[in-house]
PDB file of N, CA and C in Angstrom:
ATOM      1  N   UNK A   1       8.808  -4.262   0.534  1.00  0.00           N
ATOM      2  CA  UNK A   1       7.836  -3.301   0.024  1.00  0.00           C
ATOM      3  C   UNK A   1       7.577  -2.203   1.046  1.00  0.00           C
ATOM      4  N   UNK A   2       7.403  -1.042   0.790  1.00  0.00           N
ATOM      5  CA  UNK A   2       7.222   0.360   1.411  1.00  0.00           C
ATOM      6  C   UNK A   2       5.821   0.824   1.655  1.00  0.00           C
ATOM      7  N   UNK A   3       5.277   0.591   0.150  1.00  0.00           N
ATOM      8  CA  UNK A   3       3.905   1.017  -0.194  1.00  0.00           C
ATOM      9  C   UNK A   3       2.883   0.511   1.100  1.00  0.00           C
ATOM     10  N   UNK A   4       1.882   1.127   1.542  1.00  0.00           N
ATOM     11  CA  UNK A   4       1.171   0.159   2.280  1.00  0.00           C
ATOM     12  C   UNK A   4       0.579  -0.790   1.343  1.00  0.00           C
ATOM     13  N   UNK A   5      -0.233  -0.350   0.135  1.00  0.00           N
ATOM     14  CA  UNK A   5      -0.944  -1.206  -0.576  1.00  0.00           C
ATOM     15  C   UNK A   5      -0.229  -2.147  -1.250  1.00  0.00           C
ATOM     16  N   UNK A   6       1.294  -1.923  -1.194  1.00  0.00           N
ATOM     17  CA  UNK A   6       2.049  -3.101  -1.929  1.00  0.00           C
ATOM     18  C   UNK A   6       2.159  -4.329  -0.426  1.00  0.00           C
ATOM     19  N   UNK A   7       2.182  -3.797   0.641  1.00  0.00           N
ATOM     20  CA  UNK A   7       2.502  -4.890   1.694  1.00  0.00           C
ATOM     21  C   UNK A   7       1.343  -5.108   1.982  1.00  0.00           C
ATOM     22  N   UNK A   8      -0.339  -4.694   1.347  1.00  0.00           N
ATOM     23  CA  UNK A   8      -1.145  -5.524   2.100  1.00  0.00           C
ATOM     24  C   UNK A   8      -1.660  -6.652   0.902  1.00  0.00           C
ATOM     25  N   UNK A   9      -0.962  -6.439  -0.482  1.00  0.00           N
ATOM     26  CA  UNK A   9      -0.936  -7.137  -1.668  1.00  0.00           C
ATOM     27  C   UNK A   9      -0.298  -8.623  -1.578  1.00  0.00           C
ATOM     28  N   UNK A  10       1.238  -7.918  -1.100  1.00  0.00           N
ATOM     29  CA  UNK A  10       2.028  -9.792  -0.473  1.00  0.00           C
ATOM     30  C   UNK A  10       1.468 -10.050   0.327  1.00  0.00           C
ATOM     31  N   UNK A  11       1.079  -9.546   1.740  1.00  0.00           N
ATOM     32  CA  UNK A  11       0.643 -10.403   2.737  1.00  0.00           C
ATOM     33  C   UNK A  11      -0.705 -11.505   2.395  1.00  0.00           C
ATOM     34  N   UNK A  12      -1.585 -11.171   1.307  1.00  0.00           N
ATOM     35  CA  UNK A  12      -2.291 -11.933   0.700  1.00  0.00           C
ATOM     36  C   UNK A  12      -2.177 -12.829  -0.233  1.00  0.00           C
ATOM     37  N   UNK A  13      -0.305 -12.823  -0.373  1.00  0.00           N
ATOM     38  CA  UNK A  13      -0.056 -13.959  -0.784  1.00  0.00           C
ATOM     39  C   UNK A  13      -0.150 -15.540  -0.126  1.00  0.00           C
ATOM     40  N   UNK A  14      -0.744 -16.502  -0.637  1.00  0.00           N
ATOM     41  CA  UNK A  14      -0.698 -17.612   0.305  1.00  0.00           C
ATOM     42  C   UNK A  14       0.637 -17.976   0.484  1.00  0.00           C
ATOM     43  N   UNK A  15       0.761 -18.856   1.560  1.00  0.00           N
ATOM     44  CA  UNK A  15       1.765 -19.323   2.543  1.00  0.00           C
ATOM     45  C   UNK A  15       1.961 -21.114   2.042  1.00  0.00           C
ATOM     46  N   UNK A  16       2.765 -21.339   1.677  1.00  0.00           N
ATOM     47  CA  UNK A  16       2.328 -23.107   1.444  1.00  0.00           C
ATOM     48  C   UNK A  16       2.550 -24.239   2.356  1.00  0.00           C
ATOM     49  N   UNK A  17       2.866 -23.727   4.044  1.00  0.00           N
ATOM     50  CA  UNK A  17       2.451 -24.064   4.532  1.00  0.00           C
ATOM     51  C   UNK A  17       0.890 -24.083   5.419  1.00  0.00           C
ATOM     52  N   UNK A  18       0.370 -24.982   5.387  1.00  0.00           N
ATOM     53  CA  UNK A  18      -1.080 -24.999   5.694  1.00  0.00           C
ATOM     54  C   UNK A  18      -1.785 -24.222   7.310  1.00  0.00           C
ATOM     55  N   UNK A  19      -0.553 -24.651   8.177  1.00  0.00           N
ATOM     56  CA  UNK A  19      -0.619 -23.916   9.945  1.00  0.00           C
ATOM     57  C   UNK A  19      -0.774 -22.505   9.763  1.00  0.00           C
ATOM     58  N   UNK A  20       0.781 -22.361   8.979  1.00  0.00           N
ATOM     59  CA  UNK A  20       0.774 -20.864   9.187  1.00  0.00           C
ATOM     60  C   UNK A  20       0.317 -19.997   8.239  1.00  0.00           C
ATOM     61  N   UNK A  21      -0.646 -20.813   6.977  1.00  0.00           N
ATOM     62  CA  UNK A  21      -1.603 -20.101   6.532  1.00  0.00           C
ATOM     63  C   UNK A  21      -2.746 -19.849   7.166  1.00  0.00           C
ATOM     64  N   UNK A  22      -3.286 -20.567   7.833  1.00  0.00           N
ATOM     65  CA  UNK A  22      -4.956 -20.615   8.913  1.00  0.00           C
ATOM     66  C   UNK A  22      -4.454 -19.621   9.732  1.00  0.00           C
ATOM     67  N   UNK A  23      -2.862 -19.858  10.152  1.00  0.00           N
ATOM     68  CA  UNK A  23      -2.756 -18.670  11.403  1.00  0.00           C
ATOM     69  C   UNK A  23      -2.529 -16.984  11.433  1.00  0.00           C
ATOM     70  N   UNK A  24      -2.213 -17.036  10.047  1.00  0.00           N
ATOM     71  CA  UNK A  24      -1.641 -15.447   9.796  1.00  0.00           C
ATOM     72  C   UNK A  24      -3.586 -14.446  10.245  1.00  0.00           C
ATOM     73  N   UNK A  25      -3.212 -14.109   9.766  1.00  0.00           N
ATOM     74  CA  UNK A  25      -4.384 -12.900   9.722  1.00  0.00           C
ATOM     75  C   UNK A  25      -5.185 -12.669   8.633  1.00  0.00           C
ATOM     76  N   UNK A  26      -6.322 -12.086   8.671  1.00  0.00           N
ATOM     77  CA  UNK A  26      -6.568 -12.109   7.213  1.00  0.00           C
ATOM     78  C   UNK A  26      -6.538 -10.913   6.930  1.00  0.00           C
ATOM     79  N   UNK A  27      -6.425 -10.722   5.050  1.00  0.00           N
ATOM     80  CA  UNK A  27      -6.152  -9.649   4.659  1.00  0.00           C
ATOM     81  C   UNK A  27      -7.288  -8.568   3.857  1.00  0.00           C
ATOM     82  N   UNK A  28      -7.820  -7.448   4.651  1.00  0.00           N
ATOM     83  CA  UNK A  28      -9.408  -7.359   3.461  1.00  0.00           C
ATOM     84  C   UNK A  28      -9.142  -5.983   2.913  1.00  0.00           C
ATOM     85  N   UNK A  29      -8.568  -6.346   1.797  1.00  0.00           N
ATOM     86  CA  UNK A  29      -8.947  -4.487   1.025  1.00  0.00           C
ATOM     87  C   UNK A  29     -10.203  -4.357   0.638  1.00  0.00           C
ATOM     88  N   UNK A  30     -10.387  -2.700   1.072  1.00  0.00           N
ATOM     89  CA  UNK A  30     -11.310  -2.381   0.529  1.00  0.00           C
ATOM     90  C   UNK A  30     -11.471  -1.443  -0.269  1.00  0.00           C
ATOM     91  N   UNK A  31     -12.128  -1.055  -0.860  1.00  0.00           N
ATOM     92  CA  UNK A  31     -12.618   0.089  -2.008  1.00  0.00           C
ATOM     93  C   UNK A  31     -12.030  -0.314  -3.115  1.00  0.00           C
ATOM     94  N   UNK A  32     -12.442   0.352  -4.156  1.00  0.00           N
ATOM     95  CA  UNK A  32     -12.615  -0.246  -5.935  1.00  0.00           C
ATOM     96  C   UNK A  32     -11.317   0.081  -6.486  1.00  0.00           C
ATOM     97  N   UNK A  33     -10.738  -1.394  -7.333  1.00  0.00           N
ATOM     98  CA  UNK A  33      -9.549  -1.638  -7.892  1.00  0.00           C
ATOM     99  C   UNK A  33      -8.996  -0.067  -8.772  1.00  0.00           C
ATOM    100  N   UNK A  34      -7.847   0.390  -9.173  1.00  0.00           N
ATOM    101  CA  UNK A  34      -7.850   1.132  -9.730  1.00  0.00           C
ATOM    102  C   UNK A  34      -7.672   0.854 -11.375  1.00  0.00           C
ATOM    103  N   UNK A  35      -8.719   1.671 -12.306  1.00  0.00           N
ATOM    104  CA  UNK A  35      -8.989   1.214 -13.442  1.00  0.00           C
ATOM    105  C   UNK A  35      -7.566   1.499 -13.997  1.00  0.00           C
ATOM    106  N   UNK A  36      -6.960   1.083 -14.966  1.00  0.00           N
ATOM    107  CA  UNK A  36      -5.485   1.352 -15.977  1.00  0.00           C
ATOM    108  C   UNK A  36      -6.025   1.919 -16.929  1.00  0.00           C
ATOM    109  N   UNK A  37      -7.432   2.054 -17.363  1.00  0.00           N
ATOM    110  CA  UNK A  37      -7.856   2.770 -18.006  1.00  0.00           C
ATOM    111  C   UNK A  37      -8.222   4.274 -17.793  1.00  0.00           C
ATOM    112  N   UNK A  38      -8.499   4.461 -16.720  1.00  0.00           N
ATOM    113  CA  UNK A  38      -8.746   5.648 -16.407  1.00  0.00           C
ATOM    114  C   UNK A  38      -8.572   5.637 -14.680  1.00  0.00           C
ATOM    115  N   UNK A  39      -7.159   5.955 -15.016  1.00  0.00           N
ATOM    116  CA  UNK A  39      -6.576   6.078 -13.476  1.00  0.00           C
ATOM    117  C   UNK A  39      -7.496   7.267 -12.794  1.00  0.00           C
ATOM    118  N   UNK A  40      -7.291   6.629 -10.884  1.00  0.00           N
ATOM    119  CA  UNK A  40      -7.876   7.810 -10.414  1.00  0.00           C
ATOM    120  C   UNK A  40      -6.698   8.990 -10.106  1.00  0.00           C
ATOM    121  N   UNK A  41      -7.386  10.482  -9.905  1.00  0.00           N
ATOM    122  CA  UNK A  41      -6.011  11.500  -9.733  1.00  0.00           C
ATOM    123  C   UNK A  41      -5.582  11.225  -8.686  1.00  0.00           C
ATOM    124  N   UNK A  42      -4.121  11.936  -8.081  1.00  0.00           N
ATOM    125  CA  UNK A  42      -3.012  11.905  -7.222  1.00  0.00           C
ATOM    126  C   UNK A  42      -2.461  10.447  -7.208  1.00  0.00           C
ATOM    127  N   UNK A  43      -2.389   9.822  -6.178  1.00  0.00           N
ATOM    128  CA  UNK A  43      -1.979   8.527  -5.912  1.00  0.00           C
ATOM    129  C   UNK A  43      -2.705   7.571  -6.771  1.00  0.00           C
ATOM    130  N   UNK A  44      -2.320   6.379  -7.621  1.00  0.00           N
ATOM    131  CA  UNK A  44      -3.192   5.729  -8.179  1.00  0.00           C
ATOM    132  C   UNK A  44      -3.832   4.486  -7.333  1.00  0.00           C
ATOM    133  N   UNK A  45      -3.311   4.599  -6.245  1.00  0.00           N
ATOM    134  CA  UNK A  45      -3.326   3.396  -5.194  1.00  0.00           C
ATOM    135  C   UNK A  45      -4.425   3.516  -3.994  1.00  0.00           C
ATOM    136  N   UNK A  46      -4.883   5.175  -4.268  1.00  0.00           N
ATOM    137  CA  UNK A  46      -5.746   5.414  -3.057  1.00  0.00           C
ATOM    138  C   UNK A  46      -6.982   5.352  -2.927  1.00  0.00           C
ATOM    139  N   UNK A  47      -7.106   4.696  -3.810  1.00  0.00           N
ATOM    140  CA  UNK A  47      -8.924   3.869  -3.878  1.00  0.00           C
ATOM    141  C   UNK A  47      -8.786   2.694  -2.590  1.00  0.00           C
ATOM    142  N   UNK A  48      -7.513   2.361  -2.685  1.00  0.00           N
ATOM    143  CA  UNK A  48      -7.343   0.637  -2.182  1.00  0.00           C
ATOM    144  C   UNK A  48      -6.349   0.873  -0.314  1.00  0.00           C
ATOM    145  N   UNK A  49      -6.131   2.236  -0.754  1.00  0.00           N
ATOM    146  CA  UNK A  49      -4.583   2.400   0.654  1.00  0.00           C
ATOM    147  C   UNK A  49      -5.265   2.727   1.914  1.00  0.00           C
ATOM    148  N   UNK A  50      -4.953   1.756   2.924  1.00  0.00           N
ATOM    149  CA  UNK A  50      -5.778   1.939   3.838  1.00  0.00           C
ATOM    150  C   UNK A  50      -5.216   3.602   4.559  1.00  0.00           C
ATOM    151  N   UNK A  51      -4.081   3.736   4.260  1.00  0.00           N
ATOM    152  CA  UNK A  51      -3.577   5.652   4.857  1.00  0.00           C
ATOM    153  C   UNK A  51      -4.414   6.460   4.089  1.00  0.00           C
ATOM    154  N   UNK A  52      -4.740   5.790   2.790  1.00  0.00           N
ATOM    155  CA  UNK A  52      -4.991   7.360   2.133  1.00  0.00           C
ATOM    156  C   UNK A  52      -6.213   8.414   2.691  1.00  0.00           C
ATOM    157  N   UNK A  53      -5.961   9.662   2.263  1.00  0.00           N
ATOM    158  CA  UNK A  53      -6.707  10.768   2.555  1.00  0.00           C
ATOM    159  C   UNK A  53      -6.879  11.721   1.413  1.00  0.00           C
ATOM    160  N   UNK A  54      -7.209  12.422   1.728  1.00  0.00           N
ATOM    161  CA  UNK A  54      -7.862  13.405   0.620  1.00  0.00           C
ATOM    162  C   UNK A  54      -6.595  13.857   0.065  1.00  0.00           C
ATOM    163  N   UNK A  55      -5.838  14.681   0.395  1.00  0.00           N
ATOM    164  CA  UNK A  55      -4.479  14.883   0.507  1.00  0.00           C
ATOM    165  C   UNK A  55      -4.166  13.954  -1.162  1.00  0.00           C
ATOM    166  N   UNK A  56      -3.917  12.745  -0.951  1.00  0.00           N
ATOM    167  CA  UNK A  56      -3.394  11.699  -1.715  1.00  0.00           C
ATOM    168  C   UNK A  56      -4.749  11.993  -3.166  1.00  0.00           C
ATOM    169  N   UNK A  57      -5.329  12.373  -2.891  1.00  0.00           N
ATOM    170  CA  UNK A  57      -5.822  12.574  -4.181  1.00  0.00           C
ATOM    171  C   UNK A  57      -5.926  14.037  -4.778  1.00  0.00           C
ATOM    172  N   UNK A  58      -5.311  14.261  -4.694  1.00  0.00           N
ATOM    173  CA  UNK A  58      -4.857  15.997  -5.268  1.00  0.00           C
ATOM    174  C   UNK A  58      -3.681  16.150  -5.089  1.00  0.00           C
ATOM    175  N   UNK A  59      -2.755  15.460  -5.103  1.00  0.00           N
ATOM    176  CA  UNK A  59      -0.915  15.512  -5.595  1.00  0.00           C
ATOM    177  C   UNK A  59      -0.699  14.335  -5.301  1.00  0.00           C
ATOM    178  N   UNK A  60       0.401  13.808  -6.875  1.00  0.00           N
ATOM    179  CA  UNK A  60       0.609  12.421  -7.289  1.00  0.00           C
ATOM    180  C   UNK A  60       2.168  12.339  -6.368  1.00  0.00           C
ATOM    181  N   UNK A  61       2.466  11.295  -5.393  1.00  0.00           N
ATOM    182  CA  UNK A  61       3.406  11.275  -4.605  1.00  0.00           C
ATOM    183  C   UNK A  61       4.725  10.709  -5.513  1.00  0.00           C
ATOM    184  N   UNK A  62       5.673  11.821  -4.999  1.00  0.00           N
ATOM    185  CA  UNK A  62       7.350  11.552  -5.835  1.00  0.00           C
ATOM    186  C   UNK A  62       8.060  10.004  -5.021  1.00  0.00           C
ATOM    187  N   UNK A  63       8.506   9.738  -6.066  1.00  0.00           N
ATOM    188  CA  UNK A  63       8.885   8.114  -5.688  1.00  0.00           C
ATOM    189  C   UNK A  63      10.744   9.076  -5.620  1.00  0.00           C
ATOM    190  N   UNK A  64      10.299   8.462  -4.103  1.00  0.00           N
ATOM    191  CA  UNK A  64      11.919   8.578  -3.245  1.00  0.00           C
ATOM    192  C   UNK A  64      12.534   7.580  -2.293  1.00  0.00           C
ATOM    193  N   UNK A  65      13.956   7.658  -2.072  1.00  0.00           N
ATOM    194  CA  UNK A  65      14.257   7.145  -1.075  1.00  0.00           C
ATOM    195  C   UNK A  65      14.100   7.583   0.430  1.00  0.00           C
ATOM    196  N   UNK A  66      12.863   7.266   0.871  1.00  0.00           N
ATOM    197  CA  UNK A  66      12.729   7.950   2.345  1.00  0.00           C
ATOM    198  C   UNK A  66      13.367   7.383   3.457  1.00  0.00           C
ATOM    199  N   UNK A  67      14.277   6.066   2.982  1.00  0.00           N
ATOM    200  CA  UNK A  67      15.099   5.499   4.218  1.00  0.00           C
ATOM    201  C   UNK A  67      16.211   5.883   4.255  1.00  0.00           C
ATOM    202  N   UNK A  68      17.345   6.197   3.106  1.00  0.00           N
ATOM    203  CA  UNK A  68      18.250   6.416   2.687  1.00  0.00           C
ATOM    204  C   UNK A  68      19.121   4.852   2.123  1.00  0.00           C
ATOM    205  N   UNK A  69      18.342   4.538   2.587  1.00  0.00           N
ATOM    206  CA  UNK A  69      18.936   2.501   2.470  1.00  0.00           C
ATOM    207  C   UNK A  69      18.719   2.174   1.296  1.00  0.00           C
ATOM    208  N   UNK A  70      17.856   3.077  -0.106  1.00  0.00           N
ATOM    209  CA  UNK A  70      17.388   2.199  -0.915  1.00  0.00           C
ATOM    210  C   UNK A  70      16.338   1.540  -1.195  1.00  0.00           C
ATOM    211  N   UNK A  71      15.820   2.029  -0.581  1.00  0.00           N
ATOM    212  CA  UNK A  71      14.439   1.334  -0.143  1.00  0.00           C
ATOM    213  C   UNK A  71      12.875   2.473  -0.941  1.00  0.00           C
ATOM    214  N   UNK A  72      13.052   2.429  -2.354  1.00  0.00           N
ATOM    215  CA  UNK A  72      12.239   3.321  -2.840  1.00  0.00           C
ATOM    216  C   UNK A  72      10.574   3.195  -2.668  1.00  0.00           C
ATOM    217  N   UNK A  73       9.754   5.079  -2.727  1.00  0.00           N
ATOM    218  CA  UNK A  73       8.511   4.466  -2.572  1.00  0.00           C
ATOM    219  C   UNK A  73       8.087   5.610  -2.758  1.00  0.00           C
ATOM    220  N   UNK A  74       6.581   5.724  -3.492  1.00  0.00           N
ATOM    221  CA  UNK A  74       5.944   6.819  -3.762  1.00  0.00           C
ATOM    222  C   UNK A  74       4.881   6.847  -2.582  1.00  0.00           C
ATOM    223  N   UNK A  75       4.970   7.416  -1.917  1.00  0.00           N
ATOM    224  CA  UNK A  75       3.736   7.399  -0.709  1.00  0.00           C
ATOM    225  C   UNK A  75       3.649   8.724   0.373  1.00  0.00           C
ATOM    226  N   UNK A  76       2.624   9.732  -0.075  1.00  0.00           N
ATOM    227  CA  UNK A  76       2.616  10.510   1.155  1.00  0.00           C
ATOM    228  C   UNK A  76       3.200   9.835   2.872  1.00  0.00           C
ATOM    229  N   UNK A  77       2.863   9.082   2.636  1.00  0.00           N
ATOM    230  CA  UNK A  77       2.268   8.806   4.338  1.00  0.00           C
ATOM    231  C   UNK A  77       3.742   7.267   4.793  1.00  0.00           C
ATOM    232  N   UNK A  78       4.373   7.364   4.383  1.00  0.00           N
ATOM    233  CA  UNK A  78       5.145   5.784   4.328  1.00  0.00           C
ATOM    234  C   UNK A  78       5.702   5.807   6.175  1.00  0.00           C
ATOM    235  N   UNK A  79       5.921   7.165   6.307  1.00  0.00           N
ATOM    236  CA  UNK A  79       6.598   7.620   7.289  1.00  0.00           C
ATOM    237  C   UNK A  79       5.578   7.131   8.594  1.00  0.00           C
ATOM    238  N   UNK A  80       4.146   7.904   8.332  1.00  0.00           N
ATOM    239  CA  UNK A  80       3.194   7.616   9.391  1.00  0.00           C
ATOM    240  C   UNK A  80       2.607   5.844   9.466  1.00  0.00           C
ATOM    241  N   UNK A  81       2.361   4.780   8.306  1.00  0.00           N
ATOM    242  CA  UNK A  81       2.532   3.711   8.591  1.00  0.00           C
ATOM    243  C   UNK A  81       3.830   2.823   9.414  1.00  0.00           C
ATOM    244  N   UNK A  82       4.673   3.561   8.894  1.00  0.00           N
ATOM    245  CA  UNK A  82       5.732   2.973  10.388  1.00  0.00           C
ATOM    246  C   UNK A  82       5.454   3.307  11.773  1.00  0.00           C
ATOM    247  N   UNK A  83       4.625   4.430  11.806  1.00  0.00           N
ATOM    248  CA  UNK A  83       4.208   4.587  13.078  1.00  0.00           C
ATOM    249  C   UNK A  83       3.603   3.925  13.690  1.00  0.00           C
ATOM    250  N   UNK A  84       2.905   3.482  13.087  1.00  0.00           N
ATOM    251  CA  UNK A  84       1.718   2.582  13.119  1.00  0.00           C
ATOM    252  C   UNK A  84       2.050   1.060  13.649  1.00  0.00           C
ATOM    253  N   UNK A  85       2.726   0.634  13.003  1.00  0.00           N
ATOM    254  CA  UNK A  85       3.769  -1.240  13.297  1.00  0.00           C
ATOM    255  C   UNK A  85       3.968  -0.839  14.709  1.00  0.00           C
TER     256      UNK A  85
END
């Protein structure tokens, strides 16, 4: 996954082992789910994306390959969360 909000979605998947579930980290999104009813504008993800900025809500991001590997993703910012790791 590319998205930030898609990798902080799995990482809150549980682990079925019990160690290295207690040991991971925990995972806390914050701000309000996005309705399917009445999406919010630009990004629909940026209620929840810990990158997002204003930016992300006033132009809806083009889903590209920004690795060249295949590796598709709609995200202003995919570039600056790698910075980040």
């Amino acid at each position: 996954p590319r998205h930030p909000y898609t990798q902080a979605l799995m990482a809150a998947v549980p682990i079925p082992d019990p160690e290295r579930e207690r040991a991971k980290p925990p995972v806390e999104l914050e701000g309000d789910l996005p309705s399917p009813m009445n999406p919010p504008s630009g990004c629909v993800f940026r209620t929840r994306c810990p990158l997002a900025t204003e930016y992300c809500g006033k132009e809806i991001p083009v889903l590209e390959d920004k690795t060249g590997a295949g590796h598709w993703v709609a995200c202003h910012y995919v570039e600056r969360e790698e910075k980040l790791n």
